[in-house]
PDB file of N, CA and C in Angstrom:
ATOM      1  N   UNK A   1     163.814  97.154  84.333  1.00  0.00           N
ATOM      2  CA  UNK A   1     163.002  98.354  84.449  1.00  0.00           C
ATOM      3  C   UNK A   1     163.077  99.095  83.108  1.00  0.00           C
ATOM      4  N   UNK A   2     162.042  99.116  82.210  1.00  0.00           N
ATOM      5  CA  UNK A   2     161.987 100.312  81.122  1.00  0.00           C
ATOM      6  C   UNK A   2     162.398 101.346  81.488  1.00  0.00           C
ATOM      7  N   UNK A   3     163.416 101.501  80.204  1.00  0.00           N
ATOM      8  CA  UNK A   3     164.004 102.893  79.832  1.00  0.00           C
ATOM      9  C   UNK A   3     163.570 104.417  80.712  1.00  0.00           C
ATOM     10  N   UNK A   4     162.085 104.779  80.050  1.00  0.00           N
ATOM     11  CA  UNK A   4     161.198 105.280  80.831  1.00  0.00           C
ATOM     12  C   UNK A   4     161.065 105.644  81.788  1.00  0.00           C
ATOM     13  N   UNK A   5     160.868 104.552  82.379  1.00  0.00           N
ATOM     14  CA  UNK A   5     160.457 104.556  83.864  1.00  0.00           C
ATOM     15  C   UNK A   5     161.734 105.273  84.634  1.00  0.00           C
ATOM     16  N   UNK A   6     162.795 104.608  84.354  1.00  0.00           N
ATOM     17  CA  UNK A   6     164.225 105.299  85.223  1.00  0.00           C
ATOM     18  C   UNK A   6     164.325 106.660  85.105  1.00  0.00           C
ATOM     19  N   UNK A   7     164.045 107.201  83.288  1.00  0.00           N
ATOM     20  CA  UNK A   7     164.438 108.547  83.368  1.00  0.00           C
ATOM     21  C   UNK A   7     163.109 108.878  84.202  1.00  0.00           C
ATOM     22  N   UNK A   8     161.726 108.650  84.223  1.00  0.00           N
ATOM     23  CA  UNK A   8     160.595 109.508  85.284  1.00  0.00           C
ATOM     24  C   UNK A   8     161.537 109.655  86.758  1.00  0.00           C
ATOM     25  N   UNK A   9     161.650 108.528  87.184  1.00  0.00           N
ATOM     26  CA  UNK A   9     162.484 108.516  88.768  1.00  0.00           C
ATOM     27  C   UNK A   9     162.875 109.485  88.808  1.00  0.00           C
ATOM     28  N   UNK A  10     164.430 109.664  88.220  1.00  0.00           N
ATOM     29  CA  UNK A  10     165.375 110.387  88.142  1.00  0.00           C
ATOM     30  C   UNK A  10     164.802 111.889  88.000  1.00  0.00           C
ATOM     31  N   UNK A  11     164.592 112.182  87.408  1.00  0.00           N
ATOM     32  CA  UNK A  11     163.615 113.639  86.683  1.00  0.00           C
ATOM     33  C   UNK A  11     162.771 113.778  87.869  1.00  0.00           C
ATOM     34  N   UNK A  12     162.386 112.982  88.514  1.00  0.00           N
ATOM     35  CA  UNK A  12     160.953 113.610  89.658  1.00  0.00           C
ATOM     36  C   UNK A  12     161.981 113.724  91.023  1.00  0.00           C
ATOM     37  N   UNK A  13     162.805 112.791  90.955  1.00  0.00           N
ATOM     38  CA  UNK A  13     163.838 112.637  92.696  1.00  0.00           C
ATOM     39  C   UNK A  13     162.887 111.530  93.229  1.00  0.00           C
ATOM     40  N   UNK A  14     162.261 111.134  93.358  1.00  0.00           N
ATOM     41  CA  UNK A  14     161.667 110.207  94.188  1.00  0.00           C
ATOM     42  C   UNK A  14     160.813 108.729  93.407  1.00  0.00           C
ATOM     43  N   UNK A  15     159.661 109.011  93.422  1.00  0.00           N
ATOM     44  CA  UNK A  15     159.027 107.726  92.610  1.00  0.00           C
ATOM     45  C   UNK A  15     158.031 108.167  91.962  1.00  0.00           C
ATOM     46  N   UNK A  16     157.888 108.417  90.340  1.00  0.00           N
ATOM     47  CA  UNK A  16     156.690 109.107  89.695  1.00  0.00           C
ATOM     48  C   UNK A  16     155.998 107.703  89.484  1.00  0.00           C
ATOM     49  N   UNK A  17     154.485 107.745  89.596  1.00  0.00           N
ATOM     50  CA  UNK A  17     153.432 106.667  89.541  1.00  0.00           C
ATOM     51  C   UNK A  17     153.106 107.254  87.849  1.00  0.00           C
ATOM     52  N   UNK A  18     153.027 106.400  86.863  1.00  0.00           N
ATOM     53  CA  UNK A  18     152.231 106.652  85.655  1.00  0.00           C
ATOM     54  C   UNK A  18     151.013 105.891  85.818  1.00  0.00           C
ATOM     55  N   UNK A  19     149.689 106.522  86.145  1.00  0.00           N
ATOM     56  CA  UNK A  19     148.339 105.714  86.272  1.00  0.00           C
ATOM     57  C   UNK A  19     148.047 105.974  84.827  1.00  0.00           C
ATOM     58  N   UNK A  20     147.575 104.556  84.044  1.00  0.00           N
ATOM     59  CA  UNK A  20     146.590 104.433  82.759  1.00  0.00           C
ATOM     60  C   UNK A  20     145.583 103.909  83.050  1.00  0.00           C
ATOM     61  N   UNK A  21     144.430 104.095  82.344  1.00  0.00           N
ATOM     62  CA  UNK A  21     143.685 102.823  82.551  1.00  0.00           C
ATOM     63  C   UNK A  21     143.538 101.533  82.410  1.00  0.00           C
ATOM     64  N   UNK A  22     143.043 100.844  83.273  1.00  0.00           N
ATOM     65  CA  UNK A  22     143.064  99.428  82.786  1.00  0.00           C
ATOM     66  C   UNK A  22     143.049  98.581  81.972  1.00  0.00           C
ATOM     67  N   UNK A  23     143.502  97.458  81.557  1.00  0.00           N
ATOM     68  CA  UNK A  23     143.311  96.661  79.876  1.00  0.00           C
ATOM     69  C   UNK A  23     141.552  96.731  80.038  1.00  0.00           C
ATOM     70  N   UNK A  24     141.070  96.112  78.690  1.00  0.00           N
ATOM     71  CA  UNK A  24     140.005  96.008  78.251  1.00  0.00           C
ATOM     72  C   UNK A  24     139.740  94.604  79.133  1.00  0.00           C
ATOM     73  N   UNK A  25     138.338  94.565  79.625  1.00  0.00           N
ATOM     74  CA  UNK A  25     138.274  93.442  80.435  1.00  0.00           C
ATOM     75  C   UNK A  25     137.876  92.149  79.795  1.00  0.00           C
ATOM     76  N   UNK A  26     137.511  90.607  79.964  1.00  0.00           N
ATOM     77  CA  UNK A  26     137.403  90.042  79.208  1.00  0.00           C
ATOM     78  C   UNK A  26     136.053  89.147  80.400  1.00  0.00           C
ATOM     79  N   UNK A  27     134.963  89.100  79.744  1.00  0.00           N
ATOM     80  CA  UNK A  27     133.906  88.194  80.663  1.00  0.00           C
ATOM     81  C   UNK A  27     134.360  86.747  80.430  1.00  0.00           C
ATOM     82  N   UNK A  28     134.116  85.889  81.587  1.00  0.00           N
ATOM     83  CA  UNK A  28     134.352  84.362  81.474  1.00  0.00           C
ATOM     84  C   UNK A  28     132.900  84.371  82.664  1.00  0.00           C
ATOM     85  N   UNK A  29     132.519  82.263  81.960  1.00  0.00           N
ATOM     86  CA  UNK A  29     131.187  81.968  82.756  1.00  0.00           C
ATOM     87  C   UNK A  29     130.810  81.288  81.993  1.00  0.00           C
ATOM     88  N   UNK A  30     129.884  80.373  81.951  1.00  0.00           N
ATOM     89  CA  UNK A  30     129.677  79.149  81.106  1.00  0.00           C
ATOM     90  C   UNK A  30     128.064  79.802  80.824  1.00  0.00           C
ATOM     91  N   UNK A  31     128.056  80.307  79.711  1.00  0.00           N
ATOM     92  CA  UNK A  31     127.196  80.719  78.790  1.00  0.00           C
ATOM     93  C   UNK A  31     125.787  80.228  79.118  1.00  0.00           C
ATOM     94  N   UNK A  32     125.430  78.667  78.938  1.00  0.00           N
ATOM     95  CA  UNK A  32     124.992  77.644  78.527  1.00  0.00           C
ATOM     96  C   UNK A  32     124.197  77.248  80.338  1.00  0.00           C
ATOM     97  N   UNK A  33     123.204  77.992  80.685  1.00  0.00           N
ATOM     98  CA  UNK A  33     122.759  77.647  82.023  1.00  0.00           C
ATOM     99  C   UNK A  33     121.464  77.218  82.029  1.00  0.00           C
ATOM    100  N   UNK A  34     120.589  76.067  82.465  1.00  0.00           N
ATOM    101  CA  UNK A  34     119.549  76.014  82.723  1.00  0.00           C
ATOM    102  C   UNK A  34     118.498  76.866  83.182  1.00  0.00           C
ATOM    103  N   UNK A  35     117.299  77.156  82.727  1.00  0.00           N
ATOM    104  CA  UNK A  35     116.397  78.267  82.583  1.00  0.00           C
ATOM    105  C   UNK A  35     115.839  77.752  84.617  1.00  0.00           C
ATOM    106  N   UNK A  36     116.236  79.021  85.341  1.00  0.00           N
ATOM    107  CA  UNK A  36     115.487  78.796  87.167  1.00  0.00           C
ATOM    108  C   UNK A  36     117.188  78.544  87.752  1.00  0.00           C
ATOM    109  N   UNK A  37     117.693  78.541  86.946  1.00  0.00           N
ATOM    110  CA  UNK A  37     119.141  78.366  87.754  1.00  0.00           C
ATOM    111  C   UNK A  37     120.035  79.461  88.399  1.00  0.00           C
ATOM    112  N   UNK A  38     121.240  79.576  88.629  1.00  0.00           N
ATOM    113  CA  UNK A  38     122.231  80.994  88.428  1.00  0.00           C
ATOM    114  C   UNK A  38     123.452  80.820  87.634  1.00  0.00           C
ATOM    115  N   UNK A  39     123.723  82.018  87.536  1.00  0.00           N
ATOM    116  CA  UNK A  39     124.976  81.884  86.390  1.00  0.00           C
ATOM    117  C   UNK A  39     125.789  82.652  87.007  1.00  0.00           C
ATOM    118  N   UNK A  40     127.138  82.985  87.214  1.00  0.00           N
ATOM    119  CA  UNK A  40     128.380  84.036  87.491  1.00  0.00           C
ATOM    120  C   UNK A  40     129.141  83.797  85.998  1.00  0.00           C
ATOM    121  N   UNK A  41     128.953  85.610  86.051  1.00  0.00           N
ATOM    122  CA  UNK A  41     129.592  85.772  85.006  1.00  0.00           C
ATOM    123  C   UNK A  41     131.052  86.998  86.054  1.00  0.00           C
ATOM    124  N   UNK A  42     132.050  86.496  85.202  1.00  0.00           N
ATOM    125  CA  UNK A  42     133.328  87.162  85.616  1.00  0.00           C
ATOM    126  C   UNK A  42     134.140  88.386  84.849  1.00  0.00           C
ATOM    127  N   UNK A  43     134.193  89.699  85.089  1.00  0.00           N
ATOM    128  CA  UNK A  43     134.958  90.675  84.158  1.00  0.00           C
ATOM    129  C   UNK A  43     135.959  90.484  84.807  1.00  0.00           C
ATOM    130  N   UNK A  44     137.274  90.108  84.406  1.00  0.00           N
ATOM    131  CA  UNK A  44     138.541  90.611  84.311  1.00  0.00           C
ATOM    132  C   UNK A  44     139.472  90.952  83.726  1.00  0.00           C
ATOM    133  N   UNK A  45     140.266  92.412  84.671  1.00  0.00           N
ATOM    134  CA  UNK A  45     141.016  93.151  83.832  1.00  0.00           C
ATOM    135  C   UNK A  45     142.268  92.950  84.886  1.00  0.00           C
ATOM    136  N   UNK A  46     142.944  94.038  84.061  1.00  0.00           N
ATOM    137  CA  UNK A  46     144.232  94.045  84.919  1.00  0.00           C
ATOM    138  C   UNK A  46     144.618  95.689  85.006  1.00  0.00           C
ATOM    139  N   UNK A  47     145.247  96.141  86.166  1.00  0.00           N
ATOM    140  CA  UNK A  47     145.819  97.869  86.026  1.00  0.00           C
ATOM    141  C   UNK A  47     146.939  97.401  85.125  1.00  0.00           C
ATOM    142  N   UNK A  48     147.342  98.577  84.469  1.00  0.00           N
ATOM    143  CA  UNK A  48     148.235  98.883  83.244  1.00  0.00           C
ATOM    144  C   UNK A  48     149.210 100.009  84.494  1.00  0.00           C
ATOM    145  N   UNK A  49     149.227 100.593  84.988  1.00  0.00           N
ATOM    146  CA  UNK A  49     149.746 101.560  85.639  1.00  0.00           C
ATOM    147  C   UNK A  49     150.969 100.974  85.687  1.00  0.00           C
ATOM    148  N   UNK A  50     151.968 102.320  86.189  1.00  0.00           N
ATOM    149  CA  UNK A  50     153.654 101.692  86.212  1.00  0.00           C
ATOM    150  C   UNK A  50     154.046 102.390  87.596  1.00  0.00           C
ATOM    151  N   UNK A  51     154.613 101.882  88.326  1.00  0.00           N
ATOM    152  CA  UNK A  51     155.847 100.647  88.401  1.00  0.00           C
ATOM    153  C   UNK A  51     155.040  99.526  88.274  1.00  0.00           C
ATOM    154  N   UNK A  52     155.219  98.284  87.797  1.00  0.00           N
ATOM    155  CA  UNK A  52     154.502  97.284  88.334  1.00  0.00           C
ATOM    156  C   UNK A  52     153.662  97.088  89.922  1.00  0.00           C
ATOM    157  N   UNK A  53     154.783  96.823  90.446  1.00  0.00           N
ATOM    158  CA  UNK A  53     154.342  96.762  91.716  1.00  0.00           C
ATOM    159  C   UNK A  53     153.439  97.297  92.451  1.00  0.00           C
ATOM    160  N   UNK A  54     153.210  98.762  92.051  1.00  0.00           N
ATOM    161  CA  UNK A  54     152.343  99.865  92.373  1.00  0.00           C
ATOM    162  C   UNK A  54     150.938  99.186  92.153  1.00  0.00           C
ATOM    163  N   UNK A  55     150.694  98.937  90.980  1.00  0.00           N
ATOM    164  CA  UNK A  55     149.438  98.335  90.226  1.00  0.00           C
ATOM    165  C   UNK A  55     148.986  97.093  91.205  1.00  0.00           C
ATOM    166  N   UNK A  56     150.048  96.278  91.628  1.00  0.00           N
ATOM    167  CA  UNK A  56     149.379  95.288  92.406  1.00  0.00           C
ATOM    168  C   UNK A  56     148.869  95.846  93.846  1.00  0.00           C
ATOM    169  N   UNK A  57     148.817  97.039  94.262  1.00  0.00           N
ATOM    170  CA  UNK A  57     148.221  97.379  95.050  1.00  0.00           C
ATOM    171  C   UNK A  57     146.420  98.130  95.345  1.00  0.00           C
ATOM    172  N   UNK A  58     146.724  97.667  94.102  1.00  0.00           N
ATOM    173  CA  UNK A  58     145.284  98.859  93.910  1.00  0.00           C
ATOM    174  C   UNK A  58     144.401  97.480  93.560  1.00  0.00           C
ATOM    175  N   UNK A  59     142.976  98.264  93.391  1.00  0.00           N
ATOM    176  CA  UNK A  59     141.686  97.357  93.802  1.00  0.00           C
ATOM    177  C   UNK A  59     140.878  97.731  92.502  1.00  0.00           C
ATOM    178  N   UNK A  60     140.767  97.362  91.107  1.00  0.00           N
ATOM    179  CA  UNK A  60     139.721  97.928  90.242  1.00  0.00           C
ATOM    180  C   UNK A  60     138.286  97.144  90.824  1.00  0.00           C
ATOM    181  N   UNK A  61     137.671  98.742  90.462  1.00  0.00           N
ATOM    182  CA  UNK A  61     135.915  98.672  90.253  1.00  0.00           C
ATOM    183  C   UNK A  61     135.185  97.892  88.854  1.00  0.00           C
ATOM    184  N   UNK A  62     134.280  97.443  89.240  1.00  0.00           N
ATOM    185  CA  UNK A  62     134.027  97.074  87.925  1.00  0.00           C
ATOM    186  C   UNK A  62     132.223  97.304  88.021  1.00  0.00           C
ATOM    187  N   UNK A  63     132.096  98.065  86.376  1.00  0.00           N
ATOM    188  CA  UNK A  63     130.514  98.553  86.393  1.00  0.00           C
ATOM    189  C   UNK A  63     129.807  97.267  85.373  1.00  0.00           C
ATOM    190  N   UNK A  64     128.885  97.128  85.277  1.00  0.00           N
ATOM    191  CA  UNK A  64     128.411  96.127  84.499  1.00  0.00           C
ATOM    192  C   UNK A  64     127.046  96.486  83.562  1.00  0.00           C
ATOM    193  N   UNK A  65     127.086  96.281  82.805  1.00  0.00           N
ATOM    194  CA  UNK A  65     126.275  96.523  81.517  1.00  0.00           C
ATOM    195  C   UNK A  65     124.456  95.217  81.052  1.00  0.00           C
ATOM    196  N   UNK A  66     123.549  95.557  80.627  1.00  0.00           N
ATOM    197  CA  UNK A  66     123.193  94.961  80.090  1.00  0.00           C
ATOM    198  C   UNK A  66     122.183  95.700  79.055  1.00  0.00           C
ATOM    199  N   UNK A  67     122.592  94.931  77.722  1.00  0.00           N
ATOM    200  CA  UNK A  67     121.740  95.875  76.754  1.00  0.00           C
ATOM    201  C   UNK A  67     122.091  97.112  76.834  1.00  0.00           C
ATOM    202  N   UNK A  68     123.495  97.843  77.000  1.00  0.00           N
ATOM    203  CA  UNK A  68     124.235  99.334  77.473  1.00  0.00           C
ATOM    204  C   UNK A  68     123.628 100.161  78.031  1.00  0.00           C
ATOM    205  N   UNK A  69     122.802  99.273  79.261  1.00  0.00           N
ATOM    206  CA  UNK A  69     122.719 100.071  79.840  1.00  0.00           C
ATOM    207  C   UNK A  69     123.119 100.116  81.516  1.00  0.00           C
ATOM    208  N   UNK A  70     123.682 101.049  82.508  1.00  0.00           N
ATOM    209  CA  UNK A  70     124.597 100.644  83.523  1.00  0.00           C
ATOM    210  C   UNK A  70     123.317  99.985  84.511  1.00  0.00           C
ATOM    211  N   UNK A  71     124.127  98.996  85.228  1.00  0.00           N
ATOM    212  CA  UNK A  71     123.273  98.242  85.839  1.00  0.00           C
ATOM    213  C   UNK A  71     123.820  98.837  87.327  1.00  0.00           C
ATOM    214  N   UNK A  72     123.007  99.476  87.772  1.00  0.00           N
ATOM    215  CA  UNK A  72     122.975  99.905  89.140  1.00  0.00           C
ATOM    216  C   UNK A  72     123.712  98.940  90.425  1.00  0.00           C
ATOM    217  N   UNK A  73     124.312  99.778  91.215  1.00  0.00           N
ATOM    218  CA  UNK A  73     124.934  98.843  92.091  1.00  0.00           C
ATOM    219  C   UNK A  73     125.986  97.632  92.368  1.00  0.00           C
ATOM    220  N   UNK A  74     125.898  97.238  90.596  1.00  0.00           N
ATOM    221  CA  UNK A  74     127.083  95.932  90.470  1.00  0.00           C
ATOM    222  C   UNK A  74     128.371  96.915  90.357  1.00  0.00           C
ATOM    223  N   UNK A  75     129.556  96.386  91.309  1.00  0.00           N
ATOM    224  CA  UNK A  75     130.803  97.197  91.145  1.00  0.00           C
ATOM    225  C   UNK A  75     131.641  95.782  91.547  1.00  0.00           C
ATOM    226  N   UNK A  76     130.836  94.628  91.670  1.00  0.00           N
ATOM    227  CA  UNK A  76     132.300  93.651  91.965  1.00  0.00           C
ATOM    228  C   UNK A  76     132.636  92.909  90.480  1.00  0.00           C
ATOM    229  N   UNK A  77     133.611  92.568  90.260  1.00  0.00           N
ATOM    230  CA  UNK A  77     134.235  91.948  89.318  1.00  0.00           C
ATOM    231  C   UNK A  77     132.961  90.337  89.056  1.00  0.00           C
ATOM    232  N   UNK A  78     132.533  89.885  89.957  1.00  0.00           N
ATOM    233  CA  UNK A  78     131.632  88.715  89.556  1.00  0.00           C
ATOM    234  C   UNK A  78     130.349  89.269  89.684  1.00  0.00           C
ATOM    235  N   UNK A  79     129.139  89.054  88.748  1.00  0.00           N
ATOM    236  CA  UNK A  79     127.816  89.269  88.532  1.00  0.00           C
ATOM    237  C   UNK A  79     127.017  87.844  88.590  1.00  0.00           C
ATOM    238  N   UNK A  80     126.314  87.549  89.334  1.00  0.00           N
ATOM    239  CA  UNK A  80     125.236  86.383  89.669  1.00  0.00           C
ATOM    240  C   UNK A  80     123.804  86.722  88.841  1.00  0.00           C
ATOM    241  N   UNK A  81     123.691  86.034  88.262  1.00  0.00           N
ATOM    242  CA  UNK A  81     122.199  86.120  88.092  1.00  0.00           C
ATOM    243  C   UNK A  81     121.409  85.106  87.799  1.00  0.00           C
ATOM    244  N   UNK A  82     120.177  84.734  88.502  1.00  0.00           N
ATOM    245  CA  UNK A  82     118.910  83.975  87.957  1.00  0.00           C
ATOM    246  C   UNK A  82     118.323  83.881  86.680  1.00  0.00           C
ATOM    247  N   UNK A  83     118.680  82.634  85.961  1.00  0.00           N
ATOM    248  CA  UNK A  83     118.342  82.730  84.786  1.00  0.00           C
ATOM    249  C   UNK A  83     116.876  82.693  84.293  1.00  0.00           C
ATOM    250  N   UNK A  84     116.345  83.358  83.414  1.00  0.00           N
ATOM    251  CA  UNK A  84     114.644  83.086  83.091  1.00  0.00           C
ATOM    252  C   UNK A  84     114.884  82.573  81.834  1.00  0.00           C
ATOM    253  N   UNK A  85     113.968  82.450  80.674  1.00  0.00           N
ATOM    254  CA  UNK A  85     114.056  82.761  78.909  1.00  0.00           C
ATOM    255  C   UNK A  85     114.082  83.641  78.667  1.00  0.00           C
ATOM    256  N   UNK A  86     113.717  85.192  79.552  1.00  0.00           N
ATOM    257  CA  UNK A  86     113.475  86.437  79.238  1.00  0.00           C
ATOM    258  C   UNK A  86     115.119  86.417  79.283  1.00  0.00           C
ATOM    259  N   UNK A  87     116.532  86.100  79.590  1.00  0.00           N
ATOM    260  CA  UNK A  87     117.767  86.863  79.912  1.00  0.00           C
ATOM    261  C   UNK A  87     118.204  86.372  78.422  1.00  0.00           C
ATOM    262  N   UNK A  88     117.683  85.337  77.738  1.00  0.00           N
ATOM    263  CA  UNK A  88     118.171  84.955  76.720  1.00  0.00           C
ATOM    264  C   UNK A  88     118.460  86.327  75.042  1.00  0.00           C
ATOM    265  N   UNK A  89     118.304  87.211  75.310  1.00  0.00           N
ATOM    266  CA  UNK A  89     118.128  88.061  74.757  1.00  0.00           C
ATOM    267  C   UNK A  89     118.968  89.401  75.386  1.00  0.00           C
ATOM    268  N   UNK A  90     119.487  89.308  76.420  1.00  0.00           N
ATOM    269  CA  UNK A  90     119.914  90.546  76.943  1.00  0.00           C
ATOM    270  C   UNK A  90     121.675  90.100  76.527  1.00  0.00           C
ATOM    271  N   UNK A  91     122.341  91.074  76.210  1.00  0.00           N
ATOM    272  CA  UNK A  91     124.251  91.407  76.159  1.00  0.00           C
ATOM    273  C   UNK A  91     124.352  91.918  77.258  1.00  0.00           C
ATOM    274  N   UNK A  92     125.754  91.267  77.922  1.00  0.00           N
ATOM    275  CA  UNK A  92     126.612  91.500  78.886  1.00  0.00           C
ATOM    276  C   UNK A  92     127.551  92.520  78.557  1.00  0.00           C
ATOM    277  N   UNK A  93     127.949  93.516  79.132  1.00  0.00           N
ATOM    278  CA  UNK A  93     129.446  93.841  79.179  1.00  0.00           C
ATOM    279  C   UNK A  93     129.720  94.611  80.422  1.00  0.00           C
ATOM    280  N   UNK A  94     130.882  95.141  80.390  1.00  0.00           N
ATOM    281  CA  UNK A  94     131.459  95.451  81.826  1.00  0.00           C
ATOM    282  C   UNK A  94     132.941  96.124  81.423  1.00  0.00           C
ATOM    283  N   UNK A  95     133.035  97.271  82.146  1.00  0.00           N
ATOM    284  CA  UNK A  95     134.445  97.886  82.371  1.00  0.00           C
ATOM    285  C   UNK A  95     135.073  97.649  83.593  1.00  0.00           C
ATOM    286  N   UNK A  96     136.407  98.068  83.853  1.00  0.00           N
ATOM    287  CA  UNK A  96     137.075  98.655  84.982  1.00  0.00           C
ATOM    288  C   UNK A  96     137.218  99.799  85.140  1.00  0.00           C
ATOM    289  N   UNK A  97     137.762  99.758  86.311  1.00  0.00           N
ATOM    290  CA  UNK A  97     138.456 101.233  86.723  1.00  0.00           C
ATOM    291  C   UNK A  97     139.404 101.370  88.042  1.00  0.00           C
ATOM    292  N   UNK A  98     139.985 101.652  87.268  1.00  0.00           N
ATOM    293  CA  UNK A  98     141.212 102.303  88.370  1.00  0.00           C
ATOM    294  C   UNK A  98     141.689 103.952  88.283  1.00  0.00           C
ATOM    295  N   UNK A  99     141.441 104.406  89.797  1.00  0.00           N
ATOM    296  CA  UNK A  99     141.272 105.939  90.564  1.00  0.00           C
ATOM    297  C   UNK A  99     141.041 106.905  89.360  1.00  0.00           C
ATOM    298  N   UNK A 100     139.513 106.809  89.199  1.00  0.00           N
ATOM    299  CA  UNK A 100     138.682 107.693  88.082  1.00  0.00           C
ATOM    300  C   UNK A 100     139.407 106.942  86.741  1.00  0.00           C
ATOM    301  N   UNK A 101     140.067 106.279  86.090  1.00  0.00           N
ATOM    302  CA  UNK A 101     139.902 105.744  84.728  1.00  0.00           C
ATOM    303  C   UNK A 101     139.777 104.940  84.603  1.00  0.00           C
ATOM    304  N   UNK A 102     138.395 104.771  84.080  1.00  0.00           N
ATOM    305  CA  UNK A 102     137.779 104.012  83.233  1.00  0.00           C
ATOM    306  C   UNK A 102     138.358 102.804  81.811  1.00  0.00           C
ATOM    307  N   UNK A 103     138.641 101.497  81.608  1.00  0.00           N
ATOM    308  CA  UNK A 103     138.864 100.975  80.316  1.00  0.00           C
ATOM    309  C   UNK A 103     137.985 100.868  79.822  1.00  0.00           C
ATOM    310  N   UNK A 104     138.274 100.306  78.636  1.00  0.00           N
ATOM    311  CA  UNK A 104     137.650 100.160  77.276  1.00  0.00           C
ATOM    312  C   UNK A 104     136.570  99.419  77.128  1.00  0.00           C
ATOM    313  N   UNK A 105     135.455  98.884  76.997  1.00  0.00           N
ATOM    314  CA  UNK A 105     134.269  98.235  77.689  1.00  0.00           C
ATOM    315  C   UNK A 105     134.518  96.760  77.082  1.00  0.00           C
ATOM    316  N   UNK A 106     134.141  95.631  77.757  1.00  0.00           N
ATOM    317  CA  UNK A 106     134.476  94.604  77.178  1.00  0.00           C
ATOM    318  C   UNK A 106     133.653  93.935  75.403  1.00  0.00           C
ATOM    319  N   UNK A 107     133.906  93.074  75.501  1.00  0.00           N
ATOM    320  CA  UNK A 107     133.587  92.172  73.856  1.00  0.00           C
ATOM    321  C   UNK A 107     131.961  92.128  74.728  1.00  0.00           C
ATOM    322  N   UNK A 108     130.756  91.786  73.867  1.00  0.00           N
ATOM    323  CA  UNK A 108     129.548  91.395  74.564  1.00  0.00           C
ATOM    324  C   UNK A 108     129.820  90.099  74.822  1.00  0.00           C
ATOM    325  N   UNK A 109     128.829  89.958  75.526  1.00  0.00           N
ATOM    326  CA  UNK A 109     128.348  88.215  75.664  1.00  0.00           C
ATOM    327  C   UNK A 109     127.176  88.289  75.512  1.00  0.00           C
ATOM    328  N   UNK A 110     126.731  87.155  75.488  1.00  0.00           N
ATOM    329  CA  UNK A 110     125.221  86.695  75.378  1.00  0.00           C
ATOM    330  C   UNK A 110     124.503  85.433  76.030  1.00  0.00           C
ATOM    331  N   UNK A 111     123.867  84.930  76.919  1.00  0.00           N
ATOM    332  CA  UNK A 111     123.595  83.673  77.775  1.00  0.00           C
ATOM    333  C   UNK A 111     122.659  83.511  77.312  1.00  0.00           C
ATOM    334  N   UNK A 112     122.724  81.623  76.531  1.00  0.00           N
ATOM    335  CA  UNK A 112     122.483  80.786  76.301  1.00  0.00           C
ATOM    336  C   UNK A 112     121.148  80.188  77.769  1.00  0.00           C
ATOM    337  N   UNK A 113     119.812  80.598  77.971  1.00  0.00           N
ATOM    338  CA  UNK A 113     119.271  79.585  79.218  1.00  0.00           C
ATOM    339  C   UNK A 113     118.703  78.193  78.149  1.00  0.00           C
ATOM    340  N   UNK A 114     118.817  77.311  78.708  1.00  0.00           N
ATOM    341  CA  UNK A 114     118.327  76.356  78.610  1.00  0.00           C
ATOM    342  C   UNK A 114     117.038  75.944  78.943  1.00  0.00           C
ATOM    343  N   UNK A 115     116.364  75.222  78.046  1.00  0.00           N
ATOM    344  CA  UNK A 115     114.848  74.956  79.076  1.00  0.00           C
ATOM    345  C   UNK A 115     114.740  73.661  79.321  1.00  0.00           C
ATOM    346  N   UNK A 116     114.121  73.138  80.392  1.00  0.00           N
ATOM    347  CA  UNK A 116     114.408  71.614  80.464  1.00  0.00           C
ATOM    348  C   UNK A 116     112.414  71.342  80.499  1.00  0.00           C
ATOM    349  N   UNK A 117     112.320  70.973  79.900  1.00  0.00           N
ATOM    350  CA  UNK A 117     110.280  70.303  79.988  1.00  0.00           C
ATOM    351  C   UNK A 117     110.349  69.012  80.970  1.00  0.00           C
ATOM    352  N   UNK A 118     109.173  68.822  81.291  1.00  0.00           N
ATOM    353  CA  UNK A 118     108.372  67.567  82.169  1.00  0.00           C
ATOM    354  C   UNK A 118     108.235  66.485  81.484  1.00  0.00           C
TER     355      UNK A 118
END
């Protein structure tokens, strides 16, 4: 147990929670999808909060981005989408959050559709 953490205990009498926000999230998903297909793309982060244990109880939100701008309604950690040639041009990104804080927004991405001809 960090230093820290014992003197918070001690100093509060019981169990002080330190909530931070979450690491910076990182998208995974295979870029590279055929144009009429779907793709899942994945943000994950992790809570930073202390005690450990505490953190594994909690549930981050996750908002999702394209071209910065918030994409309505996506809050789960995986994003599906139908690929066209039109997506070939749009950036991904995505935060977390854990109880009101927000992390750091992820690296972009960018999807690769593929076109396949007759």
């Amino acid at each position: 147990m960090p230093l820290f953490q014992v003197l918070l205990i001690l100093k509060c009498g019981l169990l002080c929670l330190v909530q931070s926000k979450p690491s910076k999230p990182k998208i995974t998903g295979d870029l590279n999808v055929e144009v009429n297909g779907y793709i899942a793309l994945t943000c994950s982060s992790q809570s930073t909060s202390a005690p450990y244990y505490y953190s594994k109880l909690l549930t981050l939100s996750y908002t999702w981005f394209v071209n910065d701008t918030k994409m309505d309604g996506e809050t789960r950690g995986t994003l599906r989408l139908y690929v066209t040639r039109d997506r070939k041009y749009n950036r991904y990104s995505c935060t977390a959050t854990e109880e009101d804080m927000e992390s750091d927004r992820s690296d972009l991405i960018q999807i690769n559709p593929l076109c396949t001809y007759d």
